[in-house]
N, C-alpha and C. Protein backbone atom coordinates (compact mmCIF):
# COMPACT_ATOMS: atom_id res chain seq x y z
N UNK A 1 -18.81 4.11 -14.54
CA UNK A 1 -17.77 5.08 -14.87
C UNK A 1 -17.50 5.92 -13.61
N UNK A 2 -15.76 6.18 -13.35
CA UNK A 2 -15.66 7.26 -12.08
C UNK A 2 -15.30 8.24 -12.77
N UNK A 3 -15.78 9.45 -12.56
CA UNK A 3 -15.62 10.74 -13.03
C UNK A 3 -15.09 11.23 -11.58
N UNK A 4 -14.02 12.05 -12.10
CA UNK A 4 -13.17 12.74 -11.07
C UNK A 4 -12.22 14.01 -11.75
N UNK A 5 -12.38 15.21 -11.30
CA UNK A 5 -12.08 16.11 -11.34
C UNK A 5 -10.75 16.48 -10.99
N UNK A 6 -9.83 16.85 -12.29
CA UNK A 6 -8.31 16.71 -12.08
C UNK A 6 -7.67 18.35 -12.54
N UNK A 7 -6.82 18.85 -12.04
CA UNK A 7 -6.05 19.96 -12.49
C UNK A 7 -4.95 19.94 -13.02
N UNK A 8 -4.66 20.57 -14.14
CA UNK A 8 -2.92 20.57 -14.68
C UNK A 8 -2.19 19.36 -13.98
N UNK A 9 -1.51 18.83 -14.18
CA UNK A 9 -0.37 17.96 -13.35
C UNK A 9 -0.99 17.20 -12.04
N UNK A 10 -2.00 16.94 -11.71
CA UNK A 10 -2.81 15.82 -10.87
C UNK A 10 -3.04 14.89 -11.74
N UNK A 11 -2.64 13.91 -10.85
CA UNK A 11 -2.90 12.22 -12.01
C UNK A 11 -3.99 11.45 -11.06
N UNK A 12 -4.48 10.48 -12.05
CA UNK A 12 -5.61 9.53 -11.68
C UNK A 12 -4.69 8.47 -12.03
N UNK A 13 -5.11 7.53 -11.05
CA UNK A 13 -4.47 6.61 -10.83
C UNK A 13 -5.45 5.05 -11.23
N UNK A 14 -5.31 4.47 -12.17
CA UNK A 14 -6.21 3.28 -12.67
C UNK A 14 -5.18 1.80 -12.22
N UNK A 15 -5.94 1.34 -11.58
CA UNK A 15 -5.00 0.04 -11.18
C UNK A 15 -3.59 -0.06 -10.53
N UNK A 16 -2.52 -0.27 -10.60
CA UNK A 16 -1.58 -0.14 -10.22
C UNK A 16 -0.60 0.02 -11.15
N UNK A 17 -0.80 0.29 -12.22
CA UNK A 17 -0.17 -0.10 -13.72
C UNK A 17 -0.17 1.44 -14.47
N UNK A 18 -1.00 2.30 -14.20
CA UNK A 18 -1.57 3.58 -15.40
C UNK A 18 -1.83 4.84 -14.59
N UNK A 19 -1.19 5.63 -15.11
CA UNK A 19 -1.60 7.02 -14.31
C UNK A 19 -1.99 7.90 -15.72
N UNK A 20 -2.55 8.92 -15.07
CA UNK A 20 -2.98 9.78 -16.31
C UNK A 20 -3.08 10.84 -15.58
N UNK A 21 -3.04 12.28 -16.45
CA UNK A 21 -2.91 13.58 -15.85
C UNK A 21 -2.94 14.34 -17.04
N UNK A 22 -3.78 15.54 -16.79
CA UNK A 22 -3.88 16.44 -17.84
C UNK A 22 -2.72 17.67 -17.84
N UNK A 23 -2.01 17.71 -19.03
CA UNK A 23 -0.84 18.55 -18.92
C UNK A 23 -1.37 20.14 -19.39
N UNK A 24 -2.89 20.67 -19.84
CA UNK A 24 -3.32 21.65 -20.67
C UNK A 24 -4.52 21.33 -20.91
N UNK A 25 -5.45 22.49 -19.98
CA UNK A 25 -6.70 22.35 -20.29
C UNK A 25 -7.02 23.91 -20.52
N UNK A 26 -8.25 23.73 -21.72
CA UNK A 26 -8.72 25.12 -22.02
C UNK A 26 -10.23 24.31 -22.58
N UNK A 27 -11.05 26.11 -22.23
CA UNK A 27 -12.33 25.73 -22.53
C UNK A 27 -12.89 24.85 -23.45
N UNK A 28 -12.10 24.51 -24.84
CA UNK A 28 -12.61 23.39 -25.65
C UNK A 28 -11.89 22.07 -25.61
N UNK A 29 -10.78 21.53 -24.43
CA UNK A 29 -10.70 20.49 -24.55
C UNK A 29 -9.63 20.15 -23.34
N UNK A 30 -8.75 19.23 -23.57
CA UNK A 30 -7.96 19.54 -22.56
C UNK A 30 -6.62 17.85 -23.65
N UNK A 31 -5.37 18.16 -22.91
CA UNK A 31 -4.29 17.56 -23.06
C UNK A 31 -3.79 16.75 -22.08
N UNK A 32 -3.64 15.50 -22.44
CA UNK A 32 -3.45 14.05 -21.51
C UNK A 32 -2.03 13.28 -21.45
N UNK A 33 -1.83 12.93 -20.69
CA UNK A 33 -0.46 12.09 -20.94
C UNK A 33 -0.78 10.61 -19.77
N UNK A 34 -0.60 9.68 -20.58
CA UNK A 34 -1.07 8.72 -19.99
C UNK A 34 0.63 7.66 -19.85
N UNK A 35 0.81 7.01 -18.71
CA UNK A 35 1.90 6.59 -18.51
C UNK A 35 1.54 4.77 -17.60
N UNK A 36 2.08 3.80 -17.80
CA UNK A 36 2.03 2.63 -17.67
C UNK A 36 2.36 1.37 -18.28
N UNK A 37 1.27 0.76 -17.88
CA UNK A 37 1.35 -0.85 -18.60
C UNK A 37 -0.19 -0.75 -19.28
N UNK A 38 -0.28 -1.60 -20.57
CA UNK A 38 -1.54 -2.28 -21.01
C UNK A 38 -2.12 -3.26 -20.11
N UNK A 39 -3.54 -3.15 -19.66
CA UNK A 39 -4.02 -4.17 -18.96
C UNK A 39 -5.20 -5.01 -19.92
N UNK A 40 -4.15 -6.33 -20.20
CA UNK A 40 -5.03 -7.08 -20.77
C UNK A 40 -4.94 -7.54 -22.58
N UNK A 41 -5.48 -7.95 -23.36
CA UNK A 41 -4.98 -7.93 -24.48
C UNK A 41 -4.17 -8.43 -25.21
N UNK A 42 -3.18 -8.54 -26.53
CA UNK A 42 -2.11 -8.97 -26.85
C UNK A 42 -0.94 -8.52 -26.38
N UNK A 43 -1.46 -6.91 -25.54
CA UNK A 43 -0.46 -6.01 -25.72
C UNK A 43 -0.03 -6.13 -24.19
N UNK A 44 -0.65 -6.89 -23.70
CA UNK A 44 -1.08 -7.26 -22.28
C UNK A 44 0.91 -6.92 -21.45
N UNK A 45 0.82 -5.50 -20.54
CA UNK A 45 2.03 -5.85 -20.24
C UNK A 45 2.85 -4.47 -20.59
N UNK A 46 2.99 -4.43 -22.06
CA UNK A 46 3.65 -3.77 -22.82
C UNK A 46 3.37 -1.93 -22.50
N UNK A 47 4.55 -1.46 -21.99
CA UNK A 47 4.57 0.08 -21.47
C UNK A 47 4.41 0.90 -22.07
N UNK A 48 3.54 1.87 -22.49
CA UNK A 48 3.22 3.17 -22.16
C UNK A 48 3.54 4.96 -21.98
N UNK A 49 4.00 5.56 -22.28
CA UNK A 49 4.12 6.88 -22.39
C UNK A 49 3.54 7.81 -23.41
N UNK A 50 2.20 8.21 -23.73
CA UNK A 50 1.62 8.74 -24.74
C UNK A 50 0.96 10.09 -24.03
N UNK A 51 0.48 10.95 -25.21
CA UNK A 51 -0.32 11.99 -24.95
C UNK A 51 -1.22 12.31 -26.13
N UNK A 52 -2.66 13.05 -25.71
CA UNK A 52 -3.79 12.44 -26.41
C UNK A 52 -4.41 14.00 -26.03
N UNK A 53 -5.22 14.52 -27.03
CA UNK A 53 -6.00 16.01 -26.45
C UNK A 53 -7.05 14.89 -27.20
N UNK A 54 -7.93 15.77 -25.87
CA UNK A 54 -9.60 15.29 -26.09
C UNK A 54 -10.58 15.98 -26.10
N UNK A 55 -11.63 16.42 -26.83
CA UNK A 55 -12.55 17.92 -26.79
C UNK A 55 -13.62 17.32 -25.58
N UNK A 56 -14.18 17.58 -25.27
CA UNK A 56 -15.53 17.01 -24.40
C UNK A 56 -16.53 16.53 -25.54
N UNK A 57 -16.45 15.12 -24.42
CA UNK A 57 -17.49 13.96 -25.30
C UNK A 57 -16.43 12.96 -25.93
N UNK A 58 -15.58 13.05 -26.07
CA UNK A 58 -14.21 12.11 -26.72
C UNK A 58 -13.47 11.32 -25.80
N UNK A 59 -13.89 10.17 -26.22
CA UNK A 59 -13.26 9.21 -25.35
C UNK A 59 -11.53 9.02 -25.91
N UNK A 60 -10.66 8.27 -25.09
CA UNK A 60 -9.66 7.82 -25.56
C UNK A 60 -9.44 6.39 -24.90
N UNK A 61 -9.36 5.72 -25.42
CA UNK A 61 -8.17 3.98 -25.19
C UNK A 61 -7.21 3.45 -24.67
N UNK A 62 -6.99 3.66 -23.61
CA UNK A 62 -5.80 2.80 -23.11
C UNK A 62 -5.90 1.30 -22.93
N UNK A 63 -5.69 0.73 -23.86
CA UNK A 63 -5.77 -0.81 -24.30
C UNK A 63 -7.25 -1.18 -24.19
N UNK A 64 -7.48 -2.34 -23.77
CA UNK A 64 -8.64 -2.69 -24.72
C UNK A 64 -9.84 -2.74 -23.03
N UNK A 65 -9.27 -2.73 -22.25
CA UNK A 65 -10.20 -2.67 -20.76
C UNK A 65 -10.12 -1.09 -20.10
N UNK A 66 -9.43 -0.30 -20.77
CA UNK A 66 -9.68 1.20 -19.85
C UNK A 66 -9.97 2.21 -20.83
N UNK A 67 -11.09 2.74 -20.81
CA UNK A 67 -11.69 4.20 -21.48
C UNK A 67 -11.82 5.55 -20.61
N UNK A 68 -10.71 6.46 -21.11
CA UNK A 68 -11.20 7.91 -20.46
C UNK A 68 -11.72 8.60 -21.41
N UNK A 69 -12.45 9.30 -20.88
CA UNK A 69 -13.35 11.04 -21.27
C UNK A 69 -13.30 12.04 -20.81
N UNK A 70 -13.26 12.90 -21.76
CA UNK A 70 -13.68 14.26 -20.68
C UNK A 70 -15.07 14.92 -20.98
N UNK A 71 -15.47 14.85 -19.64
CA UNK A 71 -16.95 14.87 -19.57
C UNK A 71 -17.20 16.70 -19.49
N UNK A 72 -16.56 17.37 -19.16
CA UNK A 72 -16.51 18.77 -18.93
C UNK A 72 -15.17 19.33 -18.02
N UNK A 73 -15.14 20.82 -18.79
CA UNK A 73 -14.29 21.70 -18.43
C UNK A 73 -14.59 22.61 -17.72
N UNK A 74 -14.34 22.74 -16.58
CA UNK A 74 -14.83 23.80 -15.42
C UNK A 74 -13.37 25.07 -15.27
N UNK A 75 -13.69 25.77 -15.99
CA UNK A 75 -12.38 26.46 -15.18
C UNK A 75 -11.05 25.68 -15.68
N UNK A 76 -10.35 26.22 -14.74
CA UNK A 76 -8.95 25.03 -14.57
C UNK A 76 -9.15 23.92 -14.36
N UNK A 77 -10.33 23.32 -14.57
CA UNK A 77 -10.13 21.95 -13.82
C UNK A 77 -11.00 20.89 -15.18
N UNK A 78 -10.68 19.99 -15.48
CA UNK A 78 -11.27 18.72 -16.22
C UNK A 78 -11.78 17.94 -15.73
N UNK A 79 -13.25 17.71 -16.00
CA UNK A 79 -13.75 16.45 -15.20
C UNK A 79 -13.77 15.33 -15.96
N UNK A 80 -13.11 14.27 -15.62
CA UNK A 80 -12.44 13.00 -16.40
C UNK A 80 -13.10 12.00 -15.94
N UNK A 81 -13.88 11.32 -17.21
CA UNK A 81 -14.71 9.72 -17.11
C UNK A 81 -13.74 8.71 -17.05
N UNK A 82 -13.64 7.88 -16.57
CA UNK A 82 -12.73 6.51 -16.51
C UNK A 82 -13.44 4.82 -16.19
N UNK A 83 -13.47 4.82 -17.49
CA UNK A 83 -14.24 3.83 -17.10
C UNK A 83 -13.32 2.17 -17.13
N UNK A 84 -13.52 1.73 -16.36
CA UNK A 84 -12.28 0.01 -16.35
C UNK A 84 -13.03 -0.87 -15.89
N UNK A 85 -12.33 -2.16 -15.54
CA UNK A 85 -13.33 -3.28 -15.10
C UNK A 85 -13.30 -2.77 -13.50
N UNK A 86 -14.42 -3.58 -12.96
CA UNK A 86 -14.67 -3.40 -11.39
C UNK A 86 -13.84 -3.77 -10.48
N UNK A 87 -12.88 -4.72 -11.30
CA UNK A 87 -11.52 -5.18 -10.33
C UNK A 87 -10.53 -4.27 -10.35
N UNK A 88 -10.56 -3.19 -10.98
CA UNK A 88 -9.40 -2.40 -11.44
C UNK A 88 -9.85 -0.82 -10.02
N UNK A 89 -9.05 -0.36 -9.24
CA UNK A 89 -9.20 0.70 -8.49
C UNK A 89 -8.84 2.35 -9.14
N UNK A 90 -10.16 3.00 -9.19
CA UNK A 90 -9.66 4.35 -9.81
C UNK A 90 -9.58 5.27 -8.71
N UNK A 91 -8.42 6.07 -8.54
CA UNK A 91 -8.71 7.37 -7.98
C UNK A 91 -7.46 8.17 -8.09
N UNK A 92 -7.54 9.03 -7.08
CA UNK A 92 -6.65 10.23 -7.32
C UNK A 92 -5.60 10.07 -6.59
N UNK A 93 -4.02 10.16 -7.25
CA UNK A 93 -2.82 10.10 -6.24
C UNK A 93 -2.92 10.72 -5.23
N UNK A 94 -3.64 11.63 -5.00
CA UNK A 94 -3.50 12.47 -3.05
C UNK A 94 -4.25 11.11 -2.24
N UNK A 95 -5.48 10.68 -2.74
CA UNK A 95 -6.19 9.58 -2.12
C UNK A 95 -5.32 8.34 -1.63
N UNK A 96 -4.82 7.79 -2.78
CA UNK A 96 -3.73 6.61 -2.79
C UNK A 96 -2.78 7.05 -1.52
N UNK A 97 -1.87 8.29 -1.65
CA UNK A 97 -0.94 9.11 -0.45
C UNK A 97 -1.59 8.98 0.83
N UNK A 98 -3.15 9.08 0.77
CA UNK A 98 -3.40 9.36 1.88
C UNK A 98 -3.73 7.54 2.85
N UNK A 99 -4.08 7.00 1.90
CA UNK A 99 -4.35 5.63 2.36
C UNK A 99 -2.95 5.00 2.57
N UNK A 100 -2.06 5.43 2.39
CA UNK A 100 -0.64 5.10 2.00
C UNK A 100 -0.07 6.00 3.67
N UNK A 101 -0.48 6.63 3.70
CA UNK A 101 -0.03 7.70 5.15
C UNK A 101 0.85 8.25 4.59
N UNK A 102 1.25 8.73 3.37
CA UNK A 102 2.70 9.62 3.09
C UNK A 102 1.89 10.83 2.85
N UNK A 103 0.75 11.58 2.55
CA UNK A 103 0.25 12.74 2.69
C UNK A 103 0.41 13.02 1.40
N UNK A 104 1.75 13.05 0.56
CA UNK A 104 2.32 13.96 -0.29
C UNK A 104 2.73 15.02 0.06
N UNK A 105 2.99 15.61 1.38
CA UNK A 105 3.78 16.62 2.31
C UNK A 105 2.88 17.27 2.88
N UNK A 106 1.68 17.21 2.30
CA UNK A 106 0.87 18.83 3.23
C UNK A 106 -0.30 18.01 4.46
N UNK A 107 -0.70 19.04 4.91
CA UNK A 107 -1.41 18.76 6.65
C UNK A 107 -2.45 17.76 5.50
N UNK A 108 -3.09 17.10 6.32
CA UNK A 108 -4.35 16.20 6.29
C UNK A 108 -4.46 15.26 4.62
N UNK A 109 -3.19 14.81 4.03
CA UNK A 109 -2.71 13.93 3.45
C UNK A 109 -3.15 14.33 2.02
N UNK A 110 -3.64 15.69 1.58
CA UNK A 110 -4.25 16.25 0.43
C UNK A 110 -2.93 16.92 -0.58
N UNK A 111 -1.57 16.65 0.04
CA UNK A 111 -0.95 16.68 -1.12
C UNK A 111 -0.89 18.28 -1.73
N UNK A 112 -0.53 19.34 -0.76
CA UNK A 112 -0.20 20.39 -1.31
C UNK A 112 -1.34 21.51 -1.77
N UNK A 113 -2.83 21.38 -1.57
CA UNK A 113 -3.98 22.06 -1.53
C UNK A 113 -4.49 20.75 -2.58
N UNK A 114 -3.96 19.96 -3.36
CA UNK A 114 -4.70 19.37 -4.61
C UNK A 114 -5.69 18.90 -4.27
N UNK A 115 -7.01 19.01 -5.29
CA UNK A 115 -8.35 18.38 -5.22
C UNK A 115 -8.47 17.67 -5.94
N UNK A 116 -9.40 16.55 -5.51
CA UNK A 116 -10.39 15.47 -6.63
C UNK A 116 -11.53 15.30 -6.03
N UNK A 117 -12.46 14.91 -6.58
CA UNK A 117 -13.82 14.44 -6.41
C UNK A 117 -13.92 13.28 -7.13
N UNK A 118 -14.65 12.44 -5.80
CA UNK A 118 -14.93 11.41 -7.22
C UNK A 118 -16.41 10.65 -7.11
N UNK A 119 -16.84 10.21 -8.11
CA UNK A 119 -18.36 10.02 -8.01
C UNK A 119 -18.54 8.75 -9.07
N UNK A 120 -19.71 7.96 -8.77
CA UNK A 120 -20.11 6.98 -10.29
C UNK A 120 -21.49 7.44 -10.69
């Protein structure tokens, strides 16, 4: 599982297909909007636009190969489990920007002060 630490309107980026971003977080849970394709499945393909509140400890489903959680609420910030297959790349759109060389506009490719951490 990558757990990575997201704020209001920062998305995690799962594969090339799924982004996710918390639109509302408060101490007992936080609010998700998940946007893409299904990877895998019958549904294999088929697009995406939902939103999902999750308390900590509550997983949610995005088709039948990607599980998020929220593992804890720090503050403003949600720390989000994601768990997918090992072929699938998780991380944070400033990361992607930065491997990408577009920055997202600000000095040293971090996208405007935004943070992530990410860890297994």
């Amino acid at each position: 599982m990558t757990v990575i630490s997201r704020d209001v309107d920062q998305w995690i980026l799962i594969g090339q297909d799924i982004r996710v971003s918390p639109t509302d977080i408060d101490a007992q849970g936080v609010r998700l909007v998940a946007r893409g394709r299904v990877l895998g499945g019958p549904d294999d393909g088929a697009t995406f636009d939902i939103r999902h509140e999750l308390a900590i400890g509550q997983t949610w489903h995005l088709g039948p190969h990607v599980v998020v959680s929220l593992v804890e609420v720090r503050g403003d910030s949600a720390r989000l489990g994601v768990l997918a297959p090992a072929h699938i790349d998780v991380q944070t759109k400033e990361h992607l920007d930065h491997q990408r060389g577009t920055g997202g506009g600000g000095t040293g490719g971090s996208g405007g002060g935004e943070r992530g951490s990410h860890g297994k």
